[in-house]
Every structure is written in structure tokens, then in C-alpha cells.
Protein backbone atom coordinates (compact mmCIF):
# COMPACT_ATOMS: atom_id res chain seq x y z
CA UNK A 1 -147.32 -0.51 55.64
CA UNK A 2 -148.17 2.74 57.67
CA UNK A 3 -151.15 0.46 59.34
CA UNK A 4 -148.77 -2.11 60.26
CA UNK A 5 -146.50 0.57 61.84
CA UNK A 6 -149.20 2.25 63.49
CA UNK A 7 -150.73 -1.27 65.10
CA UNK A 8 -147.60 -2.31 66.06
CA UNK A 9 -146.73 1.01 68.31
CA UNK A 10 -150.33 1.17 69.29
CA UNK A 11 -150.41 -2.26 70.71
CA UNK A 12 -146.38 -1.55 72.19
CA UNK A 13 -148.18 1.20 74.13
CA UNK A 14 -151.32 -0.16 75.47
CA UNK A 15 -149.33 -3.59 76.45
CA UNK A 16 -146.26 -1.60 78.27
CA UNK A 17 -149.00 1.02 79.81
CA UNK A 18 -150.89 -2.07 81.14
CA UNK A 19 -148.10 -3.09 82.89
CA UNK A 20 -146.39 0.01 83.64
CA UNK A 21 -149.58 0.94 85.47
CA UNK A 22 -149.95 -1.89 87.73
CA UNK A 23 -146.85 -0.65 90.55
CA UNK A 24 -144.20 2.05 90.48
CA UNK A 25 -141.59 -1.46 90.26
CA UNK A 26 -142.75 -2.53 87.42
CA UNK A 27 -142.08 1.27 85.44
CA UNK A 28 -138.71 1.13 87.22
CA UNK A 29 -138.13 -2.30 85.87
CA UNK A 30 -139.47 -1.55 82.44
CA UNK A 31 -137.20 1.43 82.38
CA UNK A 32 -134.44 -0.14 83.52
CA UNK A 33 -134.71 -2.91 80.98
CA UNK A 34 -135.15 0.15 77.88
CA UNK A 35 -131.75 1.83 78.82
CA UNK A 36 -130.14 -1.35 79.04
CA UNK A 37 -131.06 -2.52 75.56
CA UNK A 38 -130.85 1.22 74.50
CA UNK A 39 -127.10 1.63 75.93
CA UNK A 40 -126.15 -1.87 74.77
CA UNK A 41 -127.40 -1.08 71.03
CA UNK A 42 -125.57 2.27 71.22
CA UNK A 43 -122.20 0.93 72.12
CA UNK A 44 -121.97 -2.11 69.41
CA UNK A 45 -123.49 0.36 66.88
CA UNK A 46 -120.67 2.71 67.72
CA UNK A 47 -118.28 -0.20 67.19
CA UNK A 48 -119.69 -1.50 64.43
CA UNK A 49 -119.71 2.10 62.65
CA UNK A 50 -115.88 2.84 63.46
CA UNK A 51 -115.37 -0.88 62.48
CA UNK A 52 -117.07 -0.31 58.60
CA UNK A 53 -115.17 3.59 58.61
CA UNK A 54 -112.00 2.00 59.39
CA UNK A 55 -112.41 -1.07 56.62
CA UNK A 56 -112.94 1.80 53.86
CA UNK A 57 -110.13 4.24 55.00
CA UNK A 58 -108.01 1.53 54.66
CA UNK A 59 -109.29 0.53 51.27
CA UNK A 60 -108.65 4.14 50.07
CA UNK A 61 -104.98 4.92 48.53
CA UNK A 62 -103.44 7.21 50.00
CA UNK A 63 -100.73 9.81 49.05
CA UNK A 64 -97.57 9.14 51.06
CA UNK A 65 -95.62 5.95 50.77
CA UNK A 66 -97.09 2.58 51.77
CA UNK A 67 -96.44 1.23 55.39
CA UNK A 68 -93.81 -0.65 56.01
């Protein structure tokens, strides 16, 4: 398993540093492109968190009387 890991973010980096090198556009780009998936991921994983906290607070008794 550790090879597979390895080989996979050994040929990640030689395939983005191939193209990263060819122009300063294409790093922007490439960049561009990482914090976009990166800040998309963040925000549903956020949501997804309080979404999974909020299902088991609710699933918890609780000590005063029930909602009405």
C-alpha cells in the first residue's frame, strides 16, 4: 500500500511539474483550479459536519421538557 501511495504522488508531481513548467499561465491556472476544488471541499465538508453534529444532538435526550 505505501508503494501505491508513493507512485501515485510521485507521478501527481512529475505530471503537474511538467505542466506547471511550461508558462507562468499554466501555474496560475493550475493554482487556481487547486483552491477552487480545495475551497469547494472545505465548505460542503463544513456543511456536511454541522449537518451529522446536528442529527446526533438531536438524537440525544435532553433534560428540560420536550419542544412544543
Amino acid at each position: 500500500m505505501a508503494g501505491f501511495i508513493q507512485n501515485t504522488i510521485q507521478g501527481v508531481i512529475e505530471y503537474f511539474g511538467g505542466v506547471i513548467m511550461q508558462s507562468p499561465e499554466q501555474a496560475i491556472l493550475v493554482a487556481l483550479g487547486g483552491l477552487i476544488v480545495g475551497g469547494a471541499s472545505a465548505v460542503f465538508g463544513v456543511l456536511s459536519l454541522g449537518a451529522v453534529v446536528s442529527l446526533v444532538g438531536r438524537a440525544l435526550p435532553t433534560a428540560g421538557p420536550p419542544d412544543q
